[in-house]
N, C-alpha and C. Protein backbone atom coordinates (compact mmCIF):
# COMPACT_ATOMS: atom_id res chain seq x y z
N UNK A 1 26.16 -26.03 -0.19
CA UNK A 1 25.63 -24.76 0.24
C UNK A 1 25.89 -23.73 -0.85
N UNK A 2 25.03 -22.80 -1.18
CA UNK A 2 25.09 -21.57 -2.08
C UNK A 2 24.37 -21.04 -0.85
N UNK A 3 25.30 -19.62 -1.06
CA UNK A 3 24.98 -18.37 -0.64
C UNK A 3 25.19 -16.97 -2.17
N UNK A 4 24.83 -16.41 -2.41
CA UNK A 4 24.65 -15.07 -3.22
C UNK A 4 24.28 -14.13 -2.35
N UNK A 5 24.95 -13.18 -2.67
CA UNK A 5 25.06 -11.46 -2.93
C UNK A 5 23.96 -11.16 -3.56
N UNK A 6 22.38 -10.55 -2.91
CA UNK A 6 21.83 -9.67 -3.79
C UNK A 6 21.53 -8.75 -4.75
N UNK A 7 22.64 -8.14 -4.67
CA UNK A 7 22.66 -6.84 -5.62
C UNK A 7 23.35 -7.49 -6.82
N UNK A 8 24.64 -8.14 -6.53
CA UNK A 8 25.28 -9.09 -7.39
C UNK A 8 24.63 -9.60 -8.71
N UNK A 9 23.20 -9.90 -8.28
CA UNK A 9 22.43 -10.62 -9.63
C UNK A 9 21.98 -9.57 -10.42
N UNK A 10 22.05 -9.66 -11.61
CA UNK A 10 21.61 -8.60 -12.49
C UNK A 10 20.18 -8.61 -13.01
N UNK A 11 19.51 -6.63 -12.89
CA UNK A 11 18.23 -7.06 -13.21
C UNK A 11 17.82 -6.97 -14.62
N UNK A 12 16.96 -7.36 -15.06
CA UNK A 12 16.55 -7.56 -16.72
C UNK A 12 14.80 -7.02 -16.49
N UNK A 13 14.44 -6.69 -18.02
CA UNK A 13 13.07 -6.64 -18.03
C UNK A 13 12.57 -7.61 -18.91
N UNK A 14 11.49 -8.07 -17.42
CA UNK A 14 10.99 -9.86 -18.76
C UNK A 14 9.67 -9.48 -19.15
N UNK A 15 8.78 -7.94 -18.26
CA UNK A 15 8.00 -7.84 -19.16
C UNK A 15 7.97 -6.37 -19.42
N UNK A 16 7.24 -5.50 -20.56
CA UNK A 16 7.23 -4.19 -20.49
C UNK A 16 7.65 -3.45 -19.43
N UNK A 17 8.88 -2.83 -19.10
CA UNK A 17 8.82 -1.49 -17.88
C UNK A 17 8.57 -2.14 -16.73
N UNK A 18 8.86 -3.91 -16.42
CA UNK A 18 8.74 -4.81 -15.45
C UNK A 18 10.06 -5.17 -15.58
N UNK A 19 11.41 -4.92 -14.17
CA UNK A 19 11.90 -5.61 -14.08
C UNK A 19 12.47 -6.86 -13.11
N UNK A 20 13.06 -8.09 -13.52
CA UNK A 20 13.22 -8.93 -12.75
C UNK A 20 14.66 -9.53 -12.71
N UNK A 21 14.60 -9.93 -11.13
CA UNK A 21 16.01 -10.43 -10.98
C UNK A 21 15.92 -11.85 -10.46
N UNK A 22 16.50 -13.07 -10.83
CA UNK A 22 16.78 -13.94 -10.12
C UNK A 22 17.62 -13.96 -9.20
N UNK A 23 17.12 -14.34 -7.98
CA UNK A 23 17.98 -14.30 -7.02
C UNK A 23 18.79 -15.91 -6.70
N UNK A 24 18.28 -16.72 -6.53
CA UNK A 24 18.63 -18.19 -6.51
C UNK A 24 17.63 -19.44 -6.87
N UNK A 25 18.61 -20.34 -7.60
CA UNK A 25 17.80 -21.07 -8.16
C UNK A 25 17.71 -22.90 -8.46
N UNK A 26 17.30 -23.36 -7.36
CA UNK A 26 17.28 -24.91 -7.22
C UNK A 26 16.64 -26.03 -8.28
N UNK A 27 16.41 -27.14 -7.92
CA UNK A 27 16.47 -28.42 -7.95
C UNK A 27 14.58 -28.35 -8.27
N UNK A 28 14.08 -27.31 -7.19
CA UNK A 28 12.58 -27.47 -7.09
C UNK A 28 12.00 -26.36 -7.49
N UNK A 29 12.55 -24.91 -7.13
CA UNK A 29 11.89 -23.78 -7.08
C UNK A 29 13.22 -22.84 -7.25
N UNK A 30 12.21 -21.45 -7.53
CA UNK A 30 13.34 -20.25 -8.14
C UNK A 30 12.40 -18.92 -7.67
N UNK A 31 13.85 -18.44 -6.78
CA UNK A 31 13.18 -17.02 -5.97
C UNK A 31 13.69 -15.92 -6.70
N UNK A 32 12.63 -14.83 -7.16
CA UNK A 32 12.88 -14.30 -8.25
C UNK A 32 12.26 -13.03 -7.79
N UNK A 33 12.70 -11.72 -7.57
CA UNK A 33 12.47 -10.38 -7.41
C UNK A 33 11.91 -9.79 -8.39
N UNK A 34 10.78 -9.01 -8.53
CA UNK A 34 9.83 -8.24 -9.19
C UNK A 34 9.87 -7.12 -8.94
N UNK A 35 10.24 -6.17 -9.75
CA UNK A 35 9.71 -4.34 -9.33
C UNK A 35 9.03 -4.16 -10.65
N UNK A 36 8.22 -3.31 -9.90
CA UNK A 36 7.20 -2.73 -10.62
C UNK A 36 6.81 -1.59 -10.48
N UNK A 37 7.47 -0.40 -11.47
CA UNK A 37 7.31 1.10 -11.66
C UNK A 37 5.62 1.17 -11.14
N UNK A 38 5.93 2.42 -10.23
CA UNK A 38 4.30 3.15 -10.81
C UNK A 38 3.44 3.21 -12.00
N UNK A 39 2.48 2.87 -12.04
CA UNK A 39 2.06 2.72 -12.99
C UNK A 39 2.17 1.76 -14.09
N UNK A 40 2.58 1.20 -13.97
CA UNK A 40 2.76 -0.03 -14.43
C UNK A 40 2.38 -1.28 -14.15
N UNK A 41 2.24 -2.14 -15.28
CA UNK A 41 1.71 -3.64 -14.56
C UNK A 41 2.34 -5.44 -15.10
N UNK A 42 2.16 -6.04 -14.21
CA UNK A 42 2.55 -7.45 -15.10
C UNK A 42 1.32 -7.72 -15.21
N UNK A 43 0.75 -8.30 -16.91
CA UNK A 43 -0.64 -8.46 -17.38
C UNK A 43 -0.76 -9.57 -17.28
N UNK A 44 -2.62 -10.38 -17.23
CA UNK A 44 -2.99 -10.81 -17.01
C UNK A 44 -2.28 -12.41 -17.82
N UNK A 45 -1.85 -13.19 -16.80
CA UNK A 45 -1.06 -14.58 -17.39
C UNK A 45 -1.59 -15.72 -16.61
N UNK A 46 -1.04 -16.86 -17.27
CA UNK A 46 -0.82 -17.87 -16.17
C UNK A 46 0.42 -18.90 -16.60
N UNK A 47 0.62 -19.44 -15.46
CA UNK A 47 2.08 -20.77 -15.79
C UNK A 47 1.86 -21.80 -14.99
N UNK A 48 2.54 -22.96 -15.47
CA UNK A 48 2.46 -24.11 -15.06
C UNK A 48 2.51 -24.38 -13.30
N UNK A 49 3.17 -23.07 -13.00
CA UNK A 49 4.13 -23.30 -11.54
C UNK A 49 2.85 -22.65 -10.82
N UNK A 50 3.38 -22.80 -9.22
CA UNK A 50 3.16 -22.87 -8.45
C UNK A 50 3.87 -21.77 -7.75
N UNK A 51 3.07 -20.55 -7.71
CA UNK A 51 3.77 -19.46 -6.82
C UNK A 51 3.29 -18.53 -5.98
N UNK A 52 4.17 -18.67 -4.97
CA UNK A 52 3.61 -17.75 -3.37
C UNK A 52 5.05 -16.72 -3.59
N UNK A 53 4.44 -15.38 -2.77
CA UNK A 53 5.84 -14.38 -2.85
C UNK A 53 4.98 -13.63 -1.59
N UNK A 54 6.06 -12.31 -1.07
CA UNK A 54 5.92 -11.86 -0.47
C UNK A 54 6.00 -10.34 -0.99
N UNK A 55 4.70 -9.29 -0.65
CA UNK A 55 5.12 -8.38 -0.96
C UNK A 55 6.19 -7.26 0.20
N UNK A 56 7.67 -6.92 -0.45
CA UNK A 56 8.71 -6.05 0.10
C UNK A 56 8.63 -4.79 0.25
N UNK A 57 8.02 -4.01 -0.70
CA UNK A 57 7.62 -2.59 -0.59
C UNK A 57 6.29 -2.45 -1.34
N UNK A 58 5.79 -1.28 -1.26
CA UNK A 58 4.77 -0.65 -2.04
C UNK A 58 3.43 -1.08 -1.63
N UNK A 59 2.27 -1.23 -3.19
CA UNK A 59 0.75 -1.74 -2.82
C UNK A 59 0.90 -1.74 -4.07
N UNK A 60 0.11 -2.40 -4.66
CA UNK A 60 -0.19 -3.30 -5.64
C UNK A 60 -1.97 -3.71 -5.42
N UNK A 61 -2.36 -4.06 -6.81
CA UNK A 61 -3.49 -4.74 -6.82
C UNK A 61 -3.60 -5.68 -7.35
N UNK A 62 -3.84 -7.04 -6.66
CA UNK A 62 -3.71 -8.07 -7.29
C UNK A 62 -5.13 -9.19 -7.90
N UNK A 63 -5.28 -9.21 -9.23
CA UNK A 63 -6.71 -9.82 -9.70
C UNK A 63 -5.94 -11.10 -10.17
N UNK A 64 -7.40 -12.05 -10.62
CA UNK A 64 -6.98 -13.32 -10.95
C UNK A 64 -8.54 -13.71 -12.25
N UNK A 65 -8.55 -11.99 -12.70
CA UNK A 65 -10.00 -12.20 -13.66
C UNK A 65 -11.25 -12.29 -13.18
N UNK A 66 -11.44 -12.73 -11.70
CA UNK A 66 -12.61 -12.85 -11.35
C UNK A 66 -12.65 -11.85 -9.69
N UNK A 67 -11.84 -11.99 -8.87
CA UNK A 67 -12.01 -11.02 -8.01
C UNK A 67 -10.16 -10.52 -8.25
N UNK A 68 -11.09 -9.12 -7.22
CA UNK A 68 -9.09 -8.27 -7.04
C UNK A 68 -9.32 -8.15 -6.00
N UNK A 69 -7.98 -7.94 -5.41
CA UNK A 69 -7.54 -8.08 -3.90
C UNK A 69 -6.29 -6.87 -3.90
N UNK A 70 -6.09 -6.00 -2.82
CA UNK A 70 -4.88 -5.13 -1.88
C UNK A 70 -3.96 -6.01 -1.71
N UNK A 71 -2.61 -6.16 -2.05
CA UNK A 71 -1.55 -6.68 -1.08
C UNK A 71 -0.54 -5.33 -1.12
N UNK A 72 -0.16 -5.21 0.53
CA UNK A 72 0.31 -4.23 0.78
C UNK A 72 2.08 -4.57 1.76
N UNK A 73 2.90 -4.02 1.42
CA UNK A 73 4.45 -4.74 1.95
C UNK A 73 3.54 -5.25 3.47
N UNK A 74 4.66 -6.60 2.99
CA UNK A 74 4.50 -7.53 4.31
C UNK A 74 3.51 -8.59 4.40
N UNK A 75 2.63 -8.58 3.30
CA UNK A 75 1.32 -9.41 3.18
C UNK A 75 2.15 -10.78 1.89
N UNK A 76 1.83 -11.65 2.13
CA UNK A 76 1.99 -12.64 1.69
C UNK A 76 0.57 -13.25 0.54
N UNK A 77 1.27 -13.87 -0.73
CA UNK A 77 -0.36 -14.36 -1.58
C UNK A 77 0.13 -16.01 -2.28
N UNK A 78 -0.29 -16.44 -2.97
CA UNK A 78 -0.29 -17.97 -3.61
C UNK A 78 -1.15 -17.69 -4.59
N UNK A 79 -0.77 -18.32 -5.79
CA UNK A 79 -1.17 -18.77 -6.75
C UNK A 79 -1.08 -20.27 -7.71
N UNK A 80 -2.52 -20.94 -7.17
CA UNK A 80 -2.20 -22.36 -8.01
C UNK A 80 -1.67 -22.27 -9.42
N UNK A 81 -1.11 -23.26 -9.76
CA UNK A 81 -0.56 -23.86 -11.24
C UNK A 81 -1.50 -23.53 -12.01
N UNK A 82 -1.00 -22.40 -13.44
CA UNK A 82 -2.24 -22.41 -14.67
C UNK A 82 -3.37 -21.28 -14.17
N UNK A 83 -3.19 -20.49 -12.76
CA UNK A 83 -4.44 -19.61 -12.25
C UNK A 83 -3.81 -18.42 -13.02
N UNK A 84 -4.95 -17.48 -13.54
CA UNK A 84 -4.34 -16.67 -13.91
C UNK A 84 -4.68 -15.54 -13.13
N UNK A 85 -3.86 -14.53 -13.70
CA UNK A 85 -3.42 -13.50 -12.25
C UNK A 85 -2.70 -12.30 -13.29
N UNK A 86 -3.12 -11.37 -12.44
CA UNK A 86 -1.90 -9.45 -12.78
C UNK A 86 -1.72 -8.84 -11.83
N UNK A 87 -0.94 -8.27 -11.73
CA UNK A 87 -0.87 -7.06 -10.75
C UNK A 87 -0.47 -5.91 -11.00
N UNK A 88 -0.81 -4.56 -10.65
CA UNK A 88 -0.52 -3.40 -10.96
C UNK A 88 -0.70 -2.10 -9.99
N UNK A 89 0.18 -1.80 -9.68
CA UNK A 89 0.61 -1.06 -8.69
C UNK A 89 -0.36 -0.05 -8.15
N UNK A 90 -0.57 0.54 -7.42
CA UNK A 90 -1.78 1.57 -6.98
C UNK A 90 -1.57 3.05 -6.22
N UNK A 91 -0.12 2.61 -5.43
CA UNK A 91 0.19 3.94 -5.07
C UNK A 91 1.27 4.75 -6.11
N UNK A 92 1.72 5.69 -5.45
CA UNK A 92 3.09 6.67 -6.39
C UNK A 92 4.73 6.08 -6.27
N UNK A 93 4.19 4.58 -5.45
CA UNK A 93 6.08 4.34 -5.45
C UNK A 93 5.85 3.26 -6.18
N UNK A 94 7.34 2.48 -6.58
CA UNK A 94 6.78 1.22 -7.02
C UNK A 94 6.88 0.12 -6.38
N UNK A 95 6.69 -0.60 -6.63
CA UNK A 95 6.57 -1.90 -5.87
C UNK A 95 7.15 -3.28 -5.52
N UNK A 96 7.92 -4.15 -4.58
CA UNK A 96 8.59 -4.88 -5.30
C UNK A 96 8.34 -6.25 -4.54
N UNK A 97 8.62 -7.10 -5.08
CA UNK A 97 7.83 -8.58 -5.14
C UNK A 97 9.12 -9.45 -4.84
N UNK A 98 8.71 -10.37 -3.46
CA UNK A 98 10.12 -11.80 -3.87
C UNK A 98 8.82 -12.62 -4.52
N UNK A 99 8.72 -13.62 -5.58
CA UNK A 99 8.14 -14.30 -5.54
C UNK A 99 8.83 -16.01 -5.50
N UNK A 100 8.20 -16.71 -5.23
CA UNK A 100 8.86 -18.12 -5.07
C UNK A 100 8.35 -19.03 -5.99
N UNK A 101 8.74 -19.83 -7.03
CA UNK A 101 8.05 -20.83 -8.07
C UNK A 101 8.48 -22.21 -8.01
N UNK A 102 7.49 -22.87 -8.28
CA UNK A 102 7.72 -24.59 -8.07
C UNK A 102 6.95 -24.72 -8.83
N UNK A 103 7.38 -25.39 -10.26
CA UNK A 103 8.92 -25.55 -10.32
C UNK A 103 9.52 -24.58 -11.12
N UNK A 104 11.17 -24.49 -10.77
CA UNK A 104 11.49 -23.70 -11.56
C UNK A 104 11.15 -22.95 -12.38
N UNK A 105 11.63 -21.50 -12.74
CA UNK A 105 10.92 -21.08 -13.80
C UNK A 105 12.68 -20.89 -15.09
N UNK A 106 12.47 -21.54 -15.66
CA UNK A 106 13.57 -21.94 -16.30
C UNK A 106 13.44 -20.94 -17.83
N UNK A 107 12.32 -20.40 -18.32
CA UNK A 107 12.75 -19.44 -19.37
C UNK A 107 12.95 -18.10 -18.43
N UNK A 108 13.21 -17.52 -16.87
CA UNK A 108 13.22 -16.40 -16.10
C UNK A 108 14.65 -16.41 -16.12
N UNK A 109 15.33 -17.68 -16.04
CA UNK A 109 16.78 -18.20 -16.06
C UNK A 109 17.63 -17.75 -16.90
N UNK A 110 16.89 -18.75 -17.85
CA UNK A 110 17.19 -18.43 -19.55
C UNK A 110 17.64 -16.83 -19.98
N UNK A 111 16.35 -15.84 -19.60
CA UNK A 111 16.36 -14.46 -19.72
C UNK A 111 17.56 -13.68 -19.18
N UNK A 112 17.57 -14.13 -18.05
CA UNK A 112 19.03 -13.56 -17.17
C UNK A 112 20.35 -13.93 -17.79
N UNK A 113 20.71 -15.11 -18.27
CA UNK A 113 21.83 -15.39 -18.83
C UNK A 113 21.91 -15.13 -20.04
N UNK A 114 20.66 -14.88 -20.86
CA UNK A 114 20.82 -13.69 -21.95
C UNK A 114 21.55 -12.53 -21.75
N UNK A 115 21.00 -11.64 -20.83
CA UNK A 115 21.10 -10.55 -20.40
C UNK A 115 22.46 -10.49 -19.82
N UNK A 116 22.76 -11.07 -18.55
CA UNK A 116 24.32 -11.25 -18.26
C UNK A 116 25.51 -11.09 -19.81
N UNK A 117 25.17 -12.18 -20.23
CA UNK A 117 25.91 -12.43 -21.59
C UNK A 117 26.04 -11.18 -22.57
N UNK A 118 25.19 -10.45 -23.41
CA UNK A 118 25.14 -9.06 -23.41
C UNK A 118 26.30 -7.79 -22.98
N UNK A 119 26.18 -8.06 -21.55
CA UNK A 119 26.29 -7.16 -20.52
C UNK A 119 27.11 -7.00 -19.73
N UNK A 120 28.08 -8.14 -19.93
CA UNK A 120 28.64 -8.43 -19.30
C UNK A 120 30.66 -8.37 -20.51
């Protein structure tokens, strides 16, 4: 059994004025917290994994290059392996994301124990 302390994990920025925290991280998948300032965005990517999250606060707009979509706290989304995808915030607060990846996202890992190390 692992249990963690939320606040406990330290946050880093993995992309521009995007930051992220790992929260816990298995065998299969890695749940990983997203905020995202006003105005701001994570740009258009894709990765090997496999990821569904939930949005926690805010609104956001979420595209995948070909259509965009509202997710607003409490709405749930998925993204197949390799789809690419951005999101960027829409109202005046910011926004914040659990997202879930399968598999692992092991350079998000990597980043944090940079950062710990640093910072610590």
């Amino acid at each position: 059994m692992e249990i963690i302390e939320y606040l406990d994990q330290p946050k880093f920025e993995f992309v521009s004025d995007v930051l992220g925290r790992v929260l816990i991280n298995g065998k299969n998948m890695t749940f990983f917290i997203v905020e995202i300032p006003f105005g701001k965005n994570v740009p258009l990517h894709s990765h090997p994994h496999e990821q569904m999250g939930i949005c926690l606060a805010g609104e956001a707009e979420f595209s995948n290059g070909i259509e965009k979509k509202i997710v607003r706290k409490g709405m749930v989304y998925r993204f197949e392996p390799n789809e690419k995808h951005e999101v960027r915030t829409i109202n005046t607060d910011s926004s914040i994301f659990l997202d879930v990846f399968s598999p692992p996202r092991s350079e998000y890992i990597a980043m944090q124990k940079r950062f710990e190390s640093v910072n610590h």
